[in-house]
N, C-alpha and C. Protein backbone atom coordinates (compact mmCIF):
# COMPACT_ATOMS: atom_id res chain seq x y z
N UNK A 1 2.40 -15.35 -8.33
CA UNK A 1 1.09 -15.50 -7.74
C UNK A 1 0.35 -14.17 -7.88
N UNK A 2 -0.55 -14.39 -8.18
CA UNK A 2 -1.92 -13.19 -8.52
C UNK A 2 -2.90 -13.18 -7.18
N UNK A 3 -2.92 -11.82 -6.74
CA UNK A 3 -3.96 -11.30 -5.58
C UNK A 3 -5.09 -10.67 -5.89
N UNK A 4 -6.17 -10.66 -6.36
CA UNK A 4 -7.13 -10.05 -6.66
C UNK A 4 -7.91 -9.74 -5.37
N UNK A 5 -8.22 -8.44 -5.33
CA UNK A 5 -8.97 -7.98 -4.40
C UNK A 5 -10.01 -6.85 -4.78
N UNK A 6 -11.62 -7.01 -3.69
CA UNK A 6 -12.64 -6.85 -4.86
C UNK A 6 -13.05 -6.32 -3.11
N UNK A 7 -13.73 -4.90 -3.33
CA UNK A 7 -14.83 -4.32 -2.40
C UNK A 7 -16.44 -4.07 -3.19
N UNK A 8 -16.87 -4.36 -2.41
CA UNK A 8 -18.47 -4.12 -3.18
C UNK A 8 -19.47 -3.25 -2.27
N UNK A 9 -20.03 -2.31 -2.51
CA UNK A 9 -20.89 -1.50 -1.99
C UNK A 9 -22.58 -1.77 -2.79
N UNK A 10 -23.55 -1.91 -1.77
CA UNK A 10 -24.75 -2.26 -1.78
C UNK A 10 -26.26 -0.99 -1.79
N UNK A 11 -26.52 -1.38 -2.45
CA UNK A 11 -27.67 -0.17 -2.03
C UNK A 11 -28.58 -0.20 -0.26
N UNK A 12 -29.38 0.95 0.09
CA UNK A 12 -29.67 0.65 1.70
C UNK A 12 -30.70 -0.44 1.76
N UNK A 13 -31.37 -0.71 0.77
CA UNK A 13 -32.20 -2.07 0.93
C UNK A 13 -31.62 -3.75 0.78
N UNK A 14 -30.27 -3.33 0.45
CA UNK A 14 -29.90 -4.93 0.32
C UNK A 14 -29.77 -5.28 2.13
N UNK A 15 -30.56 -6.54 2.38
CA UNK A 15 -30.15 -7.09 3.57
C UNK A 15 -28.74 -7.66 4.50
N UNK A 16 -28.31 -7.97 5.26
CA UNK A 16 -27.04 -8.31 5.83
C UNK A 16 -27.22 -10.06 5.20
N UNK A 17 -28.14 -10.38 5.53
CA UNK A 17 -28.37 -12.00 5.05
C UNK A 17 -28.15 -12.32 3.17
N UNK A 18 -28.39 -11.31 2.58
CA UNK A 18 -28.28 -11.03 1.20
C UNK A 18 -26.91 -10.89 0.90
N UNK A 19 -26.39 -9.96 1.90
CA UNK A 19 -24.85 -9.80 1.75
C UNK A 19 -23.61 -11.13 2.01
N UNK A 20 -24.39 -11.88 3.55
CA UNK A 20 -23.45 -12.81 3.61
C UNK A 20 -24.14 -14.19 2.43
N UNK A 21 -25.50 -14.44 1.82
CA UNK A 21 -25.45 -15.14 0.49
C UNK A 21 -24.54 -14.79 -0.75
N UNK A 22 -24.10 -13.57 -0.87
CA UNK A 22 -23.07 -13.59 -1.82
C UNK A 22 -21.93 -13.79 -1.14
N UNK A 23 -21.48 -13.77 -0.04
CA UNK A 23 -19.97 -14.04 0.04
C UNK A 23 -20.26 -15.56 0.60
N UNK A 24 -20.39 -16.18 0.74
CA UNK A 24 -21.07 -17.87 0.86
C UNK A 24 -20.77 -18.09 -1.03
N UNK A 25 -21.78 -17.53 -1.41
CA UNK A 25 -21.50 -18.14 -3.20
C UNK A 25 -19.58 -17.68 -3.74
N UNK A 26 -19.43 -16.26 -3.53
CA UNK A 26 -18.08 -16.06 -3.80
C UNK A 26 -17.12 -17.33 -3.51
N UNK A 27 -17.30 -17.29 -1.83
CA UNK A 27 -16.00 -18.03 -1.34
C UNK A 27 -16.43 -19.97 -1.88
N UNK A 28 -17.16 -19.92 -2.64
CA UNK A 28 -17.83 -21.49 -3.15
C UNK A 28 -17.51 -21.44 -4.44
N UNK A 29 -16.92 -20.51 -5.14
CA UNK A 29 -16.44 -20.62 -6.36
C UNK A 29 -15.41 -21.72 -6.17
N UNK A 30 -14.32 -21.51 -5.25
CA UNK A 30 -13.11 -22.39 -5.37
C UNK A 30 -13.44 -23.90 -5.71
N UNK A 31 -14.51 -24.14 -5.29
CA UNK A 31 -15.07 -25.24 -5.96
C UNK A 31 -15.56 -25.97 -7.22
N UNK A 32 -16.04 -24.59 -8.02
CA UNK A 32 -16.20 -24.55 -9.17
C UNK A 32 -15.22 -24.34 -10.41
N UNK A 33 -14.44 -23.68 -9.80
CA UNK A 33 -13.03 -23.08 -10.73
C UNK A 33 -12.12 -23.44 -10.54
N UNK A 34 -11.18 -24.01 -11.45
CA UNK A 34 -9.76 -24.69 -11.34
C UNK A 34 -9.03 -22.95 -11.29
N UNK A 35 -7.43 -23.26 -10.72
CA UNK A 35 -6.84 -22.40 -10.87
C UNK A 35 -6.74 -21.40 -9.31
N UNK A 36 -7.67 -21.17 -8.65
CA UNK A 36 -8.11 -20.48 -7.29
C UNK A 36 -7.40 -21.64 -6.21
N UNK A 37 -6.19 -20.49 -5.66
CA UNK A 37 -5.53 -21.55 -4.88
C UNK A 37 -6.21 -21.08 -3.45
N UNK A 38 -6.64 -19.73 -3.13
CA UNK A 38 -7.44 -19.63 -1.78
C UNK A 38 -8.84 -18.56 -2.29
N UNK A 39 -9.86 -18.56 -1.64
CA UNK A 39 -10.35 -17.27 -1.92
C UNK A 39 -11.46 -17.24 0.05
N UNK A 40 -11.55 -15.51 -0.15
CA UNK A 40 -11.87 -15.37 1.12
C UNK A 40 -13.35 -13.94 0.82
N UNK A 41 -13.91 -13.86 1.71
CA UNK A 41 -15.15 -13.08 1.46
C UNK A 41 -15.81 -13.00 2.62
N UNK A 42 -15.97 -11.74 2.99
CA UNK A 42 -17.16 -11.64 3.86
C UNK A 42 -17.56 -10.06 4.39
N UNK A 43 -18.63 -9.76 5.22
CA UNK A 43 -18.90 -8.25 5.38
C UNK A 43 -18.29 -7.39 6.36
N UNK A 44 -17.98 -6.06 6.52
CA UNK A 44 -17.33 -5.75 6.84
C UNK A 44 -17.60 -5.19 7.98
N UNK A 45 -16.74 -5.28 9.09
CA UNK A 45 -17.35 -4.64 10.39
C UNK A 45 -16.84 -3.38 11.07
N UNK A 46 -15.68 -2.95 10.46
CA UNK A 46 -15.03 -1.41 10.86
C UNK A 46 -15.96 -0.44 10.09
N UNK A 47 -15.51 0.53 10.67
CA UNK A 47 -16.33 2.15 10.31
C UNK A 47 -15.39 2.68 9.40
N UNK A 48 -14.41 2.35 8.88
CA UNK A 48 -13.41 3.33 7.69
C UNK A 48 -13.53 2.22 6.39
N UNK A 49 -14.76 2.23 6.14
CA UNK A 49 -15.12 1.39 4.56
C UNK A 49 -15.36 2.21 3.51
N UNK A 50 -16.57 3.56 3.77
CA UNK A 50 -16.84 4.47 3.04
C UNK A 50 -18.03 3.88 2.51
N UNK A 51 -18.79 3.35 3.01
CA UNK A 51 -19.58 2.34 2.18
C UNK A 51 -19.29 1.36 1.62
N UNK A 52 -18.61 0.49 1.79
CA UNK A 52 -18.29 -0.30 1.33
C UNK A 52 -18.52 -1.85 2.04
N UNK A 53 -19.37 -2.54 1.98
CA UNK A 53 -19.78 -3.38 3.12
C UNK A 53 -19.31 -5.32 2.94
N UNK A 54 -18.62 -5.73 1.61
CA UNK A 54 -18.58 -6.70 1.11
C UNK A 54 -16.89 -6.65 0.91
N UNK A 55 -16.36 -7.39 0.87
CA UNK A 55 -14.72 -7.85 0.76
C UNK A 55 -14.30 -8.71 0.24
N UNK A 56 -14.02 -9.26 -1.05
CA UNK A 56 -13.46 -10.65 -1.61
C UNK A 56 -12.08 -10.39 -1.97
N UNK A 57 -11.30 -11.78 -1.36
CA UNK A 57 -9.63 -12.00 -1.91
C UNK A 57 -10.04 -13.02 -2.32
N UNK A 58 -8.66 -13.19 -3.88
CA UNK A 58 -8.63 -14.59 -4.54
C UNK A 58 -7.03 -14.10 -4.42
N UNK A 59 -6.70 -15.48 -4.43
CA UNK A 59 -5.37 -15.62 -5.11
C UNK A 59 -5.29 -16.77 -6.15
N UNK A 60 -4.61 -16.32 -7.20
CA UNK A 60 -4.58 -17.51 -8.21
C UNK A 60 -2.74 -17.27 -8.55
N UNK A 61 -2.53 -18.84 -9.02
CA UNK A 61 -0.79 -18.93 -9.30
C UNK A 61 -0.63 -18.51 -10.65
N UNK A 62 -1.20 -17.95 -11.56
CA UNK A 62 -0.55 -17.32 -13.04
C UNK A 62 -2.02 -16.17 -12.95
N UNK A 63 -1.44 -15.34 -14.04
CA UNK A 63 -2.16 -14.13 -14.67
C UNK A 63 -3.32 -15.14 -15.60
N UNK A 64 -3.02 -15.87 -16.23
CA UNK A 64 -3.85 -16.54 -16.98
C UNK A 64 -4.95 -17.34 -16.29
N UNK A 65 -4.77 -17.56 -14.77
CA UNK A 65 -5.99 -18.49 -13.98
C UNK A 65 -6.71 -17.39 -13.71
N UNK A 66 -6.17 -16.05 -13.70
CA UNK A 66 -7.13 -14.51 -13.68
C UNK A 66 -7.96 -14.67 -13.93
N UNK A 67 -7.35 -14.41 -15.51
CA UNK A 67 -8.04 -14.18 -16.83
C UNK A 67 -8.87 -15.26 -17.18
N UNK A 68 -9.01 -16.39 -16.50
CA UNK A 68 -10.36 -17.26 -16.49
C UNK A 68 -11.09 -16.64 -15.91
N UNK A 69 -11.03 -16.57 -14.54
CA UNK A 69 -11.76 -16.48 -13.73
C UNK A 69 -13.35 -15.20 -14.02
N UNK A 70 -12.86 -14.32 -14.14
CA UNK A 70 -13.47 -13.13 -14.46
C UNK A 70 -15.08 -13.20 -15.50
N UNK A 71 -14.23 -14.02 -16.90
CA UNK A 71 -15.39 -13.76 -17.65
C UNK A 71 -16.40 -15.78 -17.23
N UNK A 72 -15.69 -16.03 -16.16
CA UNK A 72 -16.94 -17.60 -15.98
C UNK A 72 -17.74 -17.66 -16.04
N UNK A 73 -18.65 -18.33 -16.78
CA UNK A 73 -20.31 -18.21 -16.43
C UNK A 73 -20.37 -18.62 -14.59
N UNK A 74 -19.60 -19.45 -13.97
CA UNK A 74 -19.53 -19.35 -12.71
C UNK A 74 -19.30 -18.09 -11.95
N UNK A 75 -18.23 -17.17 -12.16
CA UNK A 75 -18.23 -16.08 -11.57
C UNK A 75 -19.12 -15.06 -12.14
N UNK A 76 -19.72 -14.82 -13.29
CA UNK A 76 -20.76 -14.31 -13.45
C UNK A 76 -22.46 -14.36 -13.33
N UNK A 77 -22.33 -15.55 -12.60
CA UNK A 77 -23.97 -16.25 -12.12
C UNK A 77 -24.08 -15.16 -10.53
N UNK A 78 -22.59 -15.09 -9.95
CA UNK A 78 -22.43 -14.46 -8.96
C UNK A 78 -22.53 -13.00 -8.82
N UNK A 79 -22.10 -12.19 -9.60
CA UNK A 79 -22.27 -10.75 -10.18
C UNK A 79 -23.85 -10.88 -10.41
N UNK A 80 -24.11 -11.90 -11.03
CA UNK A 80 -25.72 -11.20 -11.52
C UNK A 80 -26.78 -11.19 -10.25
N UNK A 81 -26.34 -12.36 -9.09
CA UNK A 81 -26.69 -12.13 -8.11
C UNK A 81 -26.78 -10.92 -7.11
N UNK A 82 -25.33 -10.37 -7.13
CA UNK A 82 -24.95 -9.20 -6.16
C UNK A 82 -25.75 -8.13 -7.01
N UNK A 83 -26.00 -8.35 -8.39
CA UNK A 83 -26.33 -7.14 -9.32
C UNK A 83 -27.99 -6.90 -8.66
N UNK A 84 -28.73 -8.33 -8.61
CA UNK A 84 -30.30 -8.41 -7.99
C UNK A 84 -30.38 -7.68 -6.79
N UNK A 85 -29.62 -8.17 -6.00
CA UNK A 85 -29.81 -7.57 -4.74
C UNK A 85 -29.41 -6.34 -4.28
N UNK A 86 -28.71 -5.39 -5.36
CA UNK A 86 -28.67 -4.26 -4.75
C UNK A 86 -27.28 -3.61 -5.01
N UNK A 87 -26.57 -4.08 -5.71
CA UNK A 87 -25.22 -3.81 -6.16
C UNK A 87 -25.21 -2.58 -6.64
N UNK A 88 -24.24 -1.38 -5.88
CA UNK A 88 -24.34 -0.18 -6.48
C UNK A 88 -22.78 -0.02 -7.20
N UNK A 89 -21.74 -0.52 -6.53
CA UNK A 89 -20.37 -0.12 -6.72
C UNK A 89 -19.24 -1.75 -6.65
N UNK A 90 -18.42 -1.16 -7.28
CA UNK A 90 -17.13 -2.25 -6.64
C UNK A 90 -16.29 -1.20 -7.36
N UNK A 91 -14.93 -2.18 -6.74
CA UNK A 91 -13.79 -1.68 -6.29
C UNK A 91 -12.39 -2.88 -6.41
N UNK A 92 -12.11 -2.80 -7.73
CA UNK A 92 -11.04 -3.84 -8.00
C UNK A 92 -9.45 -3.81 -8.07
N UNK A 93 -8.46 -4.27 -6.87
CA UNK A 93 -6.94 -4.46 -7.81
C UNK A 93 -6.43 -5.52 -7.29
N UNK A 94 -5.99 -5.76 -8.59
CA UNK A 94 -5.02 -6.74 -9.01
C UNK A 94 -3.27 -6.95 -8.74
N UNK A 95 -2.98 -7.39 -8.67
CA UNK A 95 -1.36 -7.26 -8.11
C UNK A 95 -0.64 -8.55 -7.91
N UNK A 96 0.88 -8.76 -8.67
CA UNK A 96 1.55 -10.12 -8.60
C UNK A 96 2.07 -9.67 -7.17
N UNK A 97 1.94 -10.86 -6.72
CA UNK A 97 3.32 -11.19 -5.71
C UNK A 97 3.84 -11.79 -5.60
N UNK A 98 5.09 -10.79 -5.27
CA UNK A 98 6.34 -11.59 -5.48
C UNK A 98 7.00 -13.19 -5.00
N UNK A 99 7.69 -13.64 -5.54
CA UNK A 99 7.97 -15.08 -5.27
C UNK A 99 9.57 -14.85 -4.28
N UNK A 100 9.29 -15.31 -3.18
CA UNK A 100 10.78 -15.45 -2.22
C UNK A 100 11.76 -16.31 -3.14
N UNK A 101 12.77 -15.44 -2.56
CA UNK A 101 13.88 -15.86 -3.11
C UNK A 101 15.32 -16.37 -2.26
């Protein structure tokens, strides 16, 4: 199983309502994309972010439902969104986990 985890930092004019429309569209991918067995998103409310105000987890069951995911015209309708509103930074890793044994 594949964990992808994604921070996004905004410029000071993107709105809080702007912020939770992209994590509303993020966490609505699972709908659009085969392969996404959970995904989670939303803004952040502690003070040790660094700027960083946006949070998305996916998990997908192979490296290869990744490697869809990324270049989708679905997940990229979403980037071009966060890109409009103010997108200064992100912050991506990736990581299997392990399967119990």
């Amino acid at each position: 199983m594949i964990e992808h985890i994604v921070l996004f930092k905004f410029s000071d004019r993107t709105t809080g309502a702007q912020k939770e429309e992209a994590a509303r569209r993020l966490r609505h991918l699972i709908h659009e994309l085969p392969g996404i067995i959970d995904i989670q998103a939303g803004q952040n409310y502690s003070t040790r972010s660094k700027g960083y105000s946006l949070g998305l987890t996916v998990r997908f069951p192979t490296k290869a439902d990744h490697e869809h995911y990324t270049p989708s015209p679905e997940h990229q309708a979403v980037v071009s969104y966060m890109k409009e509103i103010g997108l200064v930074d992100s912050l991506a890793v990736d990581f299997e986990i392990p399967s119990e044994k």
